[in-house]
Structures are given as C-alpha cells and as structure tokens.
C-alpha atoms as a PDB file:
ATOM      1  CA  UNK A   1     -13.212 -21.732   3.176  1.00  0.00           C
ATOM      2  CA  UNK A   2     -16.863 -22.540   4.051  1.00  0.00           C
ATOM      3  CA  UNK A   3     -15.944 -23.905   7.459  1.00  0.00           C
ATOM      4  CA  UNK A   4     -14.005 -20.405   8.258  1.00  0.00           C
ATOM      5  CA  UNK A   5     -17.030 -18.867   7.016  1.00  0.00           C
ATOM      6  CA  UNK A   6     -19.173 -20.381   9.339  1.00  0.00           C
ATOM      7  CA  UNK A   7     -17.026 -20.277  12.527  1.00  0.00           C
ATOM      8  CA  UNK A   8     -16.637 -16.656  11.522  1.00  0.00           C
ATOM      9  CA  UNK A   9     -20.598 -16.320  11.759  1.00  0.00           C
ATOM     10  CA  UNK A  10     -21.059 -18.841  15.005  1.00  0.00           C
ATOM     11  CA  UNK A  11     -18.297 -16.198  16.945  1.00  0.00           C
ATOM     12  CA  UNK A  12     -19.981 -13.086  15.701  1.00  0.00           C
ATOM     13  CA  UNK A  13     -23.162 -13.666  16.814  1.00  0.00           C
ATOM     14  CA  UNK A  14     -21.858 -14.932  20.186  1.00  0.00           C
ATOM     15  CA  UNK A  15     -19.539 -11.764  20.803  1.00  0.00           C
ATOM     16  CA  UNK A  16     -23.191  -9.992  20.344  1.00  0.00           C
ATOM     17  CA  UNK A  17     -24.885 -11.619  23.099  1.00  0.00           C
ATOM     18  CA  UNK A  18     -21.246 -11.246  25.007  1.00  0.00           C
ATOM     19  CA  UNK A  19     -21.479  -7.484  24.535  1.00  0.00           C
ATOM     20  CA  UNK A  20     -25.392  -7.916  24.915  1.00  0.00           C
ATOM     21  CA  UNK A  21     -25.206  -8.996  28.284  1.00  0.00           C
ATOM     22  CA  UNK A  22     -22.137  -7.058  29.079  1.00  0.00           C
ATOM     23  CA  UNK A  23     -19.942 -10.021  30.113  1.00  0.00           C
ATOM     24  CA  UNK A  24     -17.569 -10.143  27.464  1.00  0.00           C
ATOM     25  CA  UNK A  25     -15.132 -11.386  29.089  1.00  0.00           C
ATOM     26  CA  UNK A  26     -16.792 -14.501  30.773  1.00  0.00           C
ATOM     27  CA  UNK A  27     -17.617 -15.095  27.608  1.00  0.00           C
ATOM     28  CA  UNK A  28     -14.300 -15.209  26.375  1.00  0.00           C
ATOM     29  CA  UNK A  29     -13.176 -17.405  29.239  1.00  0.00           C
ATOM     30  CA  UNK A  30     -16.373 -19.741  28.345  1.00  0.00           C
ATOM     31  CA  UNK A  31     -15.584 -20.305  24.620  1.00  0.00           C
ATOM     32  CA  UNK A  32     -11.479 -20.907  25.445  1.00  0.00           C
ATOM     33  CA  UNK A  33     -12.480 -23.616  27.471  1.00  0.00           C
ATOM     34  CA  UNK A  34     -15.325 -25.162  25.040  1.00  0.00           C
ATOM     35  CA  UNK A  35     -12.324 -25.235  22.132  1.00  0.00           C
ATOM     36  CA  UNK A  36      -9.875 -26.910  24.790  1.00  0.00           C
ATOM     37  CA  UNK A  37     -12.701 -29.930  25.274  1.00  0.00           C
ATOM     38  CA  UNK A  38     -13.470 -29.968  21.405  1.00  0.00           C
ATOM     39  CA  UNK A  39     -10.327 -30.046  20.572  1.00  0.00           C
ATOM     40  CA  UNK A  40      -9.224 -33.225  22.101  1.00  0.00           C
ATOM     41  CA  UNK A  41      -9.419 -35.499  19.315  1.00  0.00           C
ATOM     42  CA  UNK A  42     -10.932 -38.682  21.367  1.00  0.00           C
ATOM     43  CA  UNK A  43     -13.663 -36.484  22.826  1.00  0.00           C
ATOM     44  CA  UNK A  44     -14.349 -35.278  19.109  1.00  0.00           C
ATOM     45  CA  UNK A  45     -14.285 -38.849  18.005  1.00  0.00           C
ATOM     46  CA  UNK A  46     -16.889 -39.924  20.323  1.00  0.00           C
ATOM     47  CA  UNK A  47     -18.990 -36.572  19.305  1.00  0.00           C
ATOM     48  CA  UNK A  48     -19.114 -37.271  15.714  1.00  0.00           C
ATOM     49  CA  UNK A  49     -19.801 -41.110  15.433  1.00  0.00           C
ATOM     50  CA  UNK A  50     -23.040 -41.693  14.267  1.00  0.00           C
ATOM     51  CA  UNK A  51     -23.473 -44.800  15.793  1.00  0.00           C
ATOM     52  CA  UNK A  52     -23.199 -43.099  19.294  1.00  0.00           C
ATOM     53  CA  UNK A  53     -27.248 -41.426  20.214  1.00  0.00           C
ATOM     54  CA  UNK A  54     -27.524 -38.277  20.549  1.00  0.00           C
ATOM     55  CA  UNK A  55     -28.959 -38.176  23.970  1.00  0.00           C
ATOM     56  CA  UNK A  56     -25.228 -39.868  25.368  1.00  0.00           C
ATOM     57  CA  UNK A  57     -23.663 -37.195  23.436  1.00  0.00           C
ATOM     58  CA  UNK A  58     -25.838 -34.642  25.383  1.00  0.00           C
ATOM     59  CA  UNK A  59     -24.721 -36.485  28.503  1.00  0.00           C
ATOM     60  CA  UNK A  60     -21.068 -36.261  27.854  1.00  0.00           C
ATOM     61  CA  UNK A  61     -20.996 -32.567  26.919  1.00  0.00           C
ATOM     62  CA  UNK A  62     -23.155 -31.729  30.142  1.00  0.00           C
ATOM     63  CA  UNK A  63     -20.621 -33.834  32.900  1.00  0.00           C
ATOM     64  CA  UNK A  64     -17.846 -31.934  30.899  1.00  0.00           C
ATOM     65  CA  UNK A  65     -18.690 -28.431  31.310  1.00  0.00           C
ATOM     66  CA  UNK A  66     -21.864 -27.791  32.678  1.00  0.00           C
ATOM     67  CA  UNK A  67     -19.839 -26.828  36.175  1.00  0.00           C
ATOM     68  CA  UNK A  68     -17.242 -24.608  34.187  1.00  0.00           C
ATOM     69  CA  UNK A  69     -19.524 -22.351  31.726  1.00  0.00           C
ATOM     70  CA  UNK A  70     -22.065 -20.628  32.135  1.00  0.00           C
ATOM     71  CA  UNK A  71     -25.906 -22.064  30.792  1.00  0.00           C
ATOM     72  CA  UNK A  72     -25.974 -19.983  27.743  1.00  0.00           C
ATOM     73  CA  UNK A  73     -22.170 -21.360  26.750  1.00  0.00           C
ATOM     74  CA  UNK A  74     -23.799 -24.434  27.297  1.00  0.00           C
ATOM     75  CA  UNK A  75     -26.124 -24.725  25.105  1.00  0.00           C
ATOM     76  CA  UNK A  76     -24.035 -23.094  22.838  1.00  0.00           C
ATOM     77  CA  UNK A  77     -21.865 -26.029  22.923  1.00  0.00           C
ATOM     78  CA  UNK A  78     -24.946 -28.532  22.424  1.00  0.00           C
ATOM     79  CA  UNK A  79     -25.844 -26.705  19.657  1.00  0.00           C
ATOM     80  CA  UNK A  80     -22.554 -27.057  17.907  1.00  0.00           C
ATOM     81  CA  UNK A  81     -22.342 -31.210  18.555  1.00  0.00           C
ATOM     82  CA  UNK A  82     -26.454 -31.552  17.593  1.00  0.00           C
ATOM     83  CA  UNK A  83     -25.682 -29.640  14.008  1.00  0.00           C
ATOM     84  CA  UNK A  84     -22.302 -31.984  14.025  1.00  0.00           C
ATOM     85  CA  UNK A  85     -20.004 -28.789  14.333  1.00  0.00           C
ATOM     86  CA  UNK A  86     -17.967 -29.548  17.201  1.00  0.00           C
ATOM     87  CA  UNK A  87     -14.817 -29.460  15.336  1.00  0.00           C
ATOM     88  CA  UNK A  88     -15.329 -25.794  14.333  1.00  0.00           C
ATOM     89  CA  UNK A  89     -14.951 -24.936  18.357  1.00  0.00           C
ATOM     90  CA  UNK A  90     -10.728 -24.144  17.795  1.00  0.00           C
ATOM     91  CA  UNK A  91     -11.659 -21.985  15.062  1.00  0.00           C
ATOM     92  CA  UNK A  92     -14.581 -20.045  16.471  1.00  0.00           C
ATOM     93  CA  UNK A  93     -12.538 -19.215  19.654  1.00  0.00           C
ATOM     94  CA  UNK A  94      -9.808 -17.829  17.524  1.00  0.00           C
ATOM     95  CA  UNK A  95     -12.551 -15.469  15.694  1.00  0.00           C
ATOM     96  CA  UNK A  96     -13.959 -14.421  19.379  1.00  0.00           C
ATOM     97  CA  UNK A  97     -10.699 -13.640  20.265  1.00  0.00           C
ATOM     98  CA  UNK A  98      -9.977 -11.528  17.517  1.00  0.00           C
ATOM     99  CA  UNK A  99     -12.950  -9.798  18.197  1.00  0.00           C
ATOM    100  CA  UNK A 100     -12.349  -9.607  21.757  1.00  0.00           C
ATOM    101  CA  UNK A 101      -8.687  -7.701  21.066  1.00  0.00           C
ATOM    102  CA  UNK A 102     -10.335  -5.128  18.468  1.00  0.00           C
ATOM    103  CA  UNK A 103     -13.270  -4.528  21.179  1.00  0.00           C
ATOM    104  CA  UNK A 104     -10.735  -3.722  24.152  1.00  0.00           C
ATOM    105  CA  UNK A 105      -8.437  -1.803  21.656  1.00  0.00           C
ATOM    106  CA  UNK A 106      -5.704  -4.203  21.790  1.00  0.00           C
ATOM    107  CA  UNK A 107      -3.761  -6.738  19.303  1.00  0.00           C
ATOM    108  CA  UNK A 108      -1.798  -9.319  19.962  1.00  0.00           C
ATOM    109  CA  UNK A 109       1.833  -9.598  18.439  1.00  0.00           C
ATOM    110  CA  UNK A 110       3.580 -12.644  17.525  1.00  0.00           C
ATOM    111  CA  UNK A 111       7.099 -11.829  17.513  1.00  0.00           C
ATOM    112  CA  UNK A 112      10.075 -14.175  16.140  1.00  0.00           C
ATOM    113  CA  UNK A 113      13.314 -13.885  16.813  1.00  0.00           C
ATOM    114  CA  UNK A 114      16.628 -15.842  16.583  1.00  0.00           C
ATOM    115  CA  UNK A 115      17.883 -15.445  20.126  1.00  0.00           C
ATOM    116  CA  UNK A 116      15.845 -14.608  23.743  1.00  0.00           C
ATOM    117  CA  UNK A 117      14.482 -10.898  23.570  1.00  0.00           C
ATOM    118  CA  UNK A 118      15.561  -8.935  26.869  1.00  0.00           C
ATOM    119  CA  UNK A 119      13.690  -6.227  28.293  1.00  0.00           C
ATOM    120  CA  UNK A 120      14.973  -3.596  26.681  1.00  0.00           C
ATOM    121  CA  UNK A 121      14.548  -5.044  23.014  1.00  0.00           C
ATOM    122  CA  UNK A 122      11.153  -6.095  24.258  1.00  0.00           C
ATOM    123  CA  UNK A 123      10.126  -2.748  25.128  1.00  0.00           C
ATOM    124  CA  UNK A 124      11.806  -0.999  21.916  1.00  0.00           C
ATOM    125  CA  UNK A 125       9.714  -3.847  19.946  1.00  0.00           C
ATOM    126  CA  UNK A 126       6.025  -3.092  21.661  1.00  0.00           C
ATOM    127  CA  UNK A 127       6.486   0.340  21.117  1.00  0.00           C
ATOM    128  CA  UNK A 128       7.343   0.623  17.509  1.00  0.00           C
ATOM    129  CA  UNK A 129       4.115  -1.502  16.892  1.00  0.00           C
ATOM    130  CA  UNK A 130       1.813   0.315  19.030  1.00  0.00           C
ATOM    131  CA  UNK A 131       3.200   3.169  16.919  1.00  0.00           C
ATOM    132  CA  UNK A 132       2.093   1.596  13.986  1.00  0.00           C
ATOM    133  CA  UNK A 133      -1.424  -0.012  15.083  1.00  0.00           C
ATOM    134  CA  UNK A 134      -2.452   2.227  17.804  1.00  0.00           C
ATOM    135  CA  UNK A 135      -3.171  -0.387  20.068  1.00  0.00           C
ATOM    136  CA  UNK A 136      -2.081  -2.061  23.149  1.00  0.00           C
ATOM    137  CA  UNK A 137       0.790  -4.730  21.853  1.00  0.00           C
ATOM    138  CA  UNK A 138       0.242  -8.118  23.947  1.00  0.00           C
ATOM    139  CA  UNK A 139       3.545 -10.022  22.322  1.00  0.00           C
ATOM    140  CA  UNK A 140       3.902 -13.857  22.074  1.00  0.00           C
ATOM    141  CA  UNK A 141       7.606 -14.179  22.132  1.00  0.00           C
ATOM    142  CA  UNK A 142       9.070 -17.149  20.106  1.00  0.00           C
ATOM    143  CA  UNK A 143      12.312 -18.154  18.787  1.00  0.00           C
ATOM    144  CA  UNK A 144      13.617 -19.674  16.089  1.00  0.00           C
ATOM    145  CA  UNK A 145      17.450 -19.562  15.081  1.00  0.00           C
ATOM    146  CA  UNK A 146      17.264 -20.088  11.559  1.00  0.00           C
ATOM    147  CA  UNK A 147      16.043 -16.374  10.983  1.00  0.00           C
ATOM    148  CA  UNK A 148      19.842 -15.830  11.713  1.00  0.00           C
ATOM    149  CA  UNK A 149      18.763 -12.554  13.064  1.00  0.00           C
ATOM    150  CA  UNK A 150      16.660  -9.356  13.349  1.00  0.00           C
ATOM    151  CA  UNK A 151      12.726  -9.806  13.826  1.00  0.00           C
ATOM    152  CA  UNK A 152       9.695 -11.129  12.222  1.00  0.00           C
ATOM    153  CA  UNK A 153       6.605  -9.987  13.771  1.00  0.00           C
ATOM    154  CA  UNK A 154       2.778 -10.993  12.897  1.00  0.00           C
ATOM    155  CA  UNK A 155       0.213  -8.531  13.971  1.00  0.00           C
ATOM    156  CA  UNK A 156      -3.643 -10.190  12.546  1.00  0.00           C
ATOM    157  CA  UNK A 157      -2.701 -10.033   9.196  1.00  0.00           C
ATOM    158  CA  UNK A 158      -0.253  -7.789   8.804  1.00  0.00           C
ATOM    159  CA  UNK A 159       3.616  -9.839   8.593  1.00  0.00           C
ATOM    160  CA  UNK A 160       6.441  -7.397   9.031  1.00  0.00           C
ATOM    161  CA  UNK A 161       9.543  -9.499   7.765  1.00  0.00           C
ATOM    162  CA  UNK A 162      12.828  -7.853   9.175  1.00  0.00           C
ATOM    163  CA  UNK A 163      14.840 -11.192   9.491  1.00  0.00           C
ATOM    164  CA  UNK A 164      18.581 -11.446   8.635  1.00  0.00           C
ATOM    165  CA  UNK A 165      17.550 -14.308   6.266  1.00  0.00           C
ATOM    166  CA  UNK A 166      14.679 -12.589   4.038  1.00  0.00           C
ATOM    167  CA  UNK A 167      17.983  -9.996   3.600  1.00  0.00           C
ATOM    168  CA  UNK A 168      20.091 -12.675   2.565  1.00  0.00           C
ATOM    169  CA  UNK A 169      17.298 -14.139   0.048  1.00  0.00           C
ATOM    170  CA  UNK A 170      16.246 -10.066  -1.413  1.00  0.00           C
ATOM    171  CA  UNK A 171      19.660 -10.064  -1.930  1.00  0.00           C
ATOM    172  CA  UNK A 172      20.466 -13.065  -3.528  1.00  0.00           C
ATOM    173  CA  UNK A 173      17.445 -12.802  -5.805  1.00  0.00           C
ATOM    174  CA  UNK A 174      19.068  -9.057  -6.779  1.00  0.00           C
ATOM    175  CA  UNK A 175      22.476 -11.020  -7.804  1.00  0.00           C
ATOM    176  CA  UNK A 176      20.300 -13.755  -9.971  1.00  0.00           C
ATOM    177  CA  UNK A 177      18.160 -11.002 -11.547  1.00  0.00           C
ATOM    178  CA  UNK A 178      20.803  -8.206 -11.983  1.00  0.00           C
ATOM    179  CA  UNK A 179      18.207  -5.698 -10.776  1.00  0.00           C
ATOM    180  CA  UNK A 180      20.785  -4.458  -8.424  1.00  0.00           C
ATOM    181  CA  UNK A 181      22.650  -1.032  -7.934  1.00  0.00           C
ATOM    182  CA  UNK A 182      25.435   1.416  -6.046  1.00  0.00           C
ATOM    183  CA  UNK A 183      26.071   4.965  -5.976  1.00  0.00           C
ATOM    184  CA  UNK A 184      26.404   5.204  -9.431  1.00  0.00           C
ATOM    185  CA  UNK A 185      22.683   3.876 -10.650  1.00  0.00           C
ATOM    186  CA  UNK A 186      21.423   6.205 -12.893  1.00  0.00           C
ATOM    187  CA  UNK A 187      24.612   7.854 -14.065  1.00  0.00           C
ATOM    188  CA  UNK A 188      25.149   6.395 -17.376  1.00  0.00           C
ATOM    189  CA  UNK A 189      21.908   6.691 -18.408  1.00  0.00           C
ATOM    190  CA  UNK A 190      21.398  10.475 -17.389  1.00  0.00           C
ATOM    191  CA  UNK A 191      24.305  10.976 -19.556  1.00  0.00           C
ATOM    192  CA  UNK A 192      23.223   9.260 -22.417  1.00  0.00           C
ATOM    193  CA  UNK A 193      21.106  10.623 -25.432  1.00  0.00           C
ATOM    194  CA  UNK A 194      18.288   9.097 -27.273  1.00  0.00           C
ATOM    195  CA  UNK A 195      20.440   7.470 -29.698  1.00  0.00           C
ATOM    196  CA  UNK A 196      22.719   5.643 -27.114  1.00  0.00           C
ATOM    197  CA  UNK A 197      25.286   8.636 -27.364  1.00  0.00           C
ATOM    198  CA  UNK A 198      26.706  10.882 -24.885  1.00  0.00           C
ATOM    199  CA  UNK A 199      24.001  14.054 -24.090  1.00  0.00           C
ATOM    200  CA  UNK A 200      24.211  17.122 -22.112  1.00  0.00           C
ATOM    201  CA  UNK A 201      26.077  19.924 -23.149  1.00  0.00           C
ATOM    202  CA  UNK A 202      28.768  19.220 -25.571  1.00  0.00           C
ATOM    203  CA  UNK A 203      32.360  19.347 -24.429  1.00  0.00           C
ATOM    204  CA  UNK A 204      34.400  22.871 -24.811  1.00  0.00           C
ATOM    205  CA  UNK A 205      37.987  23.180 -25.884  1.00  0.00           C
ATOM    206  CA  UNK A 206      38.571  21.367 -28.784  1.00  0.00           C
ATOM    207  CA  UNK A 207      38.227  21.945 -32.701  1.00  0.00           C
ATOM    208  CA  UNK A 208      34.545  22.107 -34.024  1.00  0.00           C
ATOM    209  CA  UNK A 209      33.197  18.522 -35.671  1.00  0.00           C
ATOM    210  CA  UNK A 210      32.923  18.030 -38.788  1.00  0.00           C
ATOM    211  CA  UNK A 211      29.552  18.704 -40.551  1.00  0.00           C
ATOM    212  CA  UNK A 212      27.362  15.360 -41.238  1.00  0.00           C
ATOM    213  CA  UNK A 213      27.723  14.424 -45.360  1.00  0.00           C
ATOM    214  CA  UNK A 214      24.802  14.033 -47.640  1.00  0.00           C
ATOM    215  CA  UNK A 215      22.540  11.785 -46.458  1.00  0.00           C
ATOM    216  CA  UNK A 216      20.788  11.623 -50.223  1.00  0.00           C
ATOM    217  CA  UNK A 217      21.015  11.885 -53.597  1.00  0.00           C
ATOM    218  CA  UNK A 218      19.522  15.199 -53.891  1.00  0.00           C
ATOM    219  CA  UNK A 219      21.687  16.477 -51.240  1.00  0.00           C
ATOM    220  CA  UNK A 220      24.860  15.402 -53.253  1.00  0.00           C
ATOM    221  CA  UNK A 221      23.865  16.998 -56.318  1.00  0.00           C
ATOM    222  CA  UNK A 222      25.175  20.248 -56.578  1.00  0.00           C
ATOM    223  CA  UNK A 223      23.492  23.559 -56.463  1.00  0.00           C
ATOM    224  CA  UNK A 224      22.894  26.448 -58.974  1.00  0.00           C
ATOM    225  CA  UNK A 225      23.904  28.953 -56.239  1.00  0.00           C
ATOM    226  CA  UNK A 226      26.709  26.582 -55.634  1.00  0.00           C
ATOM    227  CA  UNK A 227      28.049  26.850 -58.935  1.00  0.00           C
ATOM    228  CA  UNK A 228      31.188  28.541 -59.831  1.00  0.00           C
ATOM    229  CA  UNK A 229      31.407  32.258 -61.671  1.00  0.00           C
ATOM    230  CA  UNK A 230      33.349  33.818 -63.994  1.00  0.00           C
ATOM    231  CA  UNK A 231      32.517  37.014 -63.883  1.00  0.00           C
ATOM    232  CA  UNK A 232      31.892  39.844 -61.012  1.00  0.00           C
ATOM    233  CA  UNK A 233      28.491  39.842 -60.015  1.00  0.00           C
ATOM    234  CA  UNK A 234      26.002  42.745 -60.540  1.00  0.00           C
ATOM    235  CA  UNK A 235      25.765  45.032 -58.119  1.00  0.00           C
ATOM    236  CA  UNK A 236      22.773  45.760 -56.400  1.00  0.00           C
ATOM    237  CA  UNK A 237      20.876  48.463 -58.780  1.00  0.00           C
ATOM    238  CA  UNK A 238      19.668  48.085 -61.462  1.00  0.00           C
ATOM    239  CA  UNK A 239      20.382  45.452 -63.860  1.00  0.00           C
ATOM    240  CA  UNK A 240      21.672  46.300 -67.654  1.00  0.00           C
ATOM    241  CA  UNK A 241      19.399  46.051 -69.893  1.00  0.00           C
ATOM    242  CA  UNK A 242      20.007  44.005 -73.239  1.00  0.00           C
ATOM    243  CA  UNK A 243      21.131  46.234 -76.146  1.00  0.00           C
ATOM    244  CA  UNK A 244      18.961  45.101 -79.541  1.00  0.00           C
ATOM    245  CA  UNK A 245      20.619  43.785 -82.609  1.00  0.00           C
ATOM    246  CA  UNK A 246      20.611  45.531 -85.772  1.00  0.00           C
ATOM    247  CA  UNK A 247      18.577  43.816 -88.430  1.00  0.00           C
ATOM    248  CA  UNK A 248      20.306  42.357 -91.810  1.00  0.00           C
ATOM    249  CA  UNK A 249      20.171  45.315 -94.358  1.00  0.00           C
ATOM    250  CA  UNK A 250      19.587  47.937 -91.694  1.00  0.00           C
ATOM    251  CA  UNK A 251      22.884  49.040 -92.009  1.00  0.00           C
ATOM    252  CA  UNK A 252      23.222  49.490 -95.517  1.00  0.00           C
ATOM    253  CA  UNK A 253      20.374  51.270 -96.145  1.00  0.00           C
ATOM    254  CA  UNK A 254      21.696  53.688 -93.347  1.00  0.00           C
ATOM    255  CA  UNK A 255      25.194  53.947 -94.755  1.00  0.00           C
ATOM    256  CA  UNK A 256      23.896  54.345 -98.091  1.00  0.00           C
ATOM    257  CA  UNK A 257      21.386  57.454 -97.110  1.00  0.00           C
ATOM    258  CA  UNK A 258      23.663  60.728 -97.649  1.00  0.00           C
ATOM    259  CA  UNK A 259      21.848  63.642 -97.108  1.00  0.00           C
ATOM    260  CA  UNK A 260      18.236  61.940 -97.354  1.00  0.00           C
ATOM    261  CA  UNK A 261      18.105  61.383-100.543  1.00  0.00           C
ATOM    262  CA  UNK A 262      19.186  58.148-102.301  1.00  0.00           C
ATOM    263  CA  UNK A 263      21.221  57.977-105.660  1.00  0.00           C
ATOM    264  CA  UNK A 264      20.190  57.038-109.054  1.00  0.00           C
ATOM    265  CA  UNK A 265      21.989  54.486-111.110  1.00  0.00           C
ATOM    266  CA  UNK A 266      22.905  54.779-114.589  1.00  0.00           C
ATOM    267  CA  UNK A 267      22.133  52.754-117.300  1.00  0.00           C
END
C-alpha cells in the first residue's frame, strides 16, 4: 500500500511537468521505456546491491538511456535508483498512463472473451462502453475459454462480469440458497393474511360461517337480556304502577263503619 502510494505521487508530479512543458506525450513514451529497463530483474539486481557504488550505478543508467529519453527523464530515472526506488518504475508508468488516458479523454478496455471477437462484435462491444464512460474505448482483446461464453470487460476499476460462467455460479448459488423464483413469486404471499390464512375478499356463493364461540369465561356466561320470559313485555308507554297493600285491620275497621258511626256493645 505505501509503495502504490508513492508511485502514485512520483507519476503525478511527473504528468505535471509533462503537461508543464506541453509534451505529454514524449513523456509518456520516456517513462514506458524507463519501466521496460527497470523492470528487467538482472538490471534491478545490479541497481539495488549495496555493495555496487553509486557512481557505477550512475554509469549504467546513463549508457542505458541517456540516447533514448530525454535529460529531464533522465534524471528522473537517477533519482529513482539514488533514493533505491527503481523497482517502483512498472508501477509509476501504469499511474502515468492512467493519467495520460483521463487527460486525452480516453480509457482503455480490457475485454475477455471465450472465443476470437470479429469485427462486428468488436464494434457492438466499444460502443456500448463508450456509452457508458463517455470516452474513447482503446480494447485489449484477450481470450480465455473457461468463461464458456459472453464477455468480461475491465474498464480502470470498473469489472462488468457478463460471462456464461458467473451465470452458471449466480445460479447455482440461487439453487443452494433457495432464494430463487418463477412467474409465480409473490403469489402466495399476496394472498395470504396476517395470520398465515387466505386474505382478500372472501369467497361468494356458499352458506355464511359459523360465528367464532366464546373465547372466555365471561363470554360464556349468559346474559340478563339473554334470559328467557314468561310473560309479554310492556309496551312502550308508560309502565304500571304498583298498586299498595291494604294494612292488617284496615279492612275491618272499614267494614265495620256503617253510616259513620260505630256501634256500642252491651254489657
């Protein structure tokens, strides 16, 4: 991670001086062909044993490319063997060239595929990704069988995965997990209730349902307007009022009144 850092930095601040001095693309040229050098692993060998002085080290990088860059590429490419960073030259081209694509408004597209593309596949590719990046598609064409078919293209960063085989392996990973689905997803499910049970409107046609029972105690008890009556109701006016009883001796003293005046007894 810190090495990518810093051949991130080193290619940065030469694509500024490229654009600085308006020769981008001799720069380009420059730094491909101080990665091809540093990238042989004897020459690299020789650049990072200590034992070796610095000033041969000078010597060797000078009879190498001093005829095939220009000066400031140069000593570019001394400063990267005196600070022992010769091995980061790969790495710092690819940065440039990224750099490089996004400054001429271009990308380059590594495309897989399982057989040859011809031209008319090759065409139909390039333009559905200059559709999608709005750039000019350079494609580096490269085949490999065991996609079975379809496409895999890599665009920077972006990976757009349209093999035969990632099918095959979304697929088989649906049949594992059960996550998988036809026409009918969804149906049972839109037609059931809460409770598990059948929802929607209810079905017509046949006789009524039952109602539910009690569910408590004080359901199933029974009800004083439930009771049964043996006689009619009242009707609506109303009601009859209770007629008083007569009190014990009432009546005799009333029956034995005749004509106000009560009657003597004899001795």
């Amino acid at each position: 991670m810190l090495k990518s850092a810093t051949a991130r930095r080193y290619a940065t601040a030469i694509f500024e001086i490229a654009v600085e001095q308006g020769n981008v693309d001799r720069w380009r040229d420059d730094v491909r062909q101080i990665a091809e050098y540093f990238g042989n692993r004897r020459l690299l060998f020789v650049l990072r044993e200590p034992k070796i002085p610095a000033d041969r080290k000078t010597a060797i990088v000078r009879d190498l490319l001093a005829a095939k860059v220009q000066p400031e590429a140069l000593n570019t490419a001394l400063l990267l063997v005196e600070r022992g960073l010769a091995d980061l030259a790969p790495a710092i081209a690819a940065h440039f060239e990224r750099l490089y694509n996004d400054y001429r408004g271009q990308a380059v597209a590594q495309v897989t595929t399982a057989i040859p593309l011809d031209d008319d596949l090759r065409a139909q590719i390039t333009g559905e990704l200059r559709q999608m990046t709005g750039k000019r598609i350079m494609l580096e064409e490269r085949v490999d069988p065991s996609i079975l078919g379809g496409a895999i293209a890599r665009v920077g960063d972006t990976l757009i995965d349209g093999s035969l085989r990632r099918r095959f392996i979304l697929l088989r990973e649906q049949i594992a997990s059960g996550a998988f689905g036809g026409p009918d997803e969804g149906l049972a499910a839109s037609l059931a209730g809460p409770d598990g049970g059948s929802g929607g409107a209810p079905v017509t046609g046949g006789p009524a349902p039952a109602p539910a029972g009690p569910a408590t105690s004080t359901e199933m008890a029974p009800r004083r307007a439930d009771a049964p009556r043996l006689g009619p109701r009242p009707s609506q006016g109303n009601p009859p009022q209770p007629q008083p009883r007569p009190q014990q001796g009432q009546g005799k003293s009333q029956g034995g009144q005749q004509g106000g005046r009560p009657r003597r007894r004899r001795r």
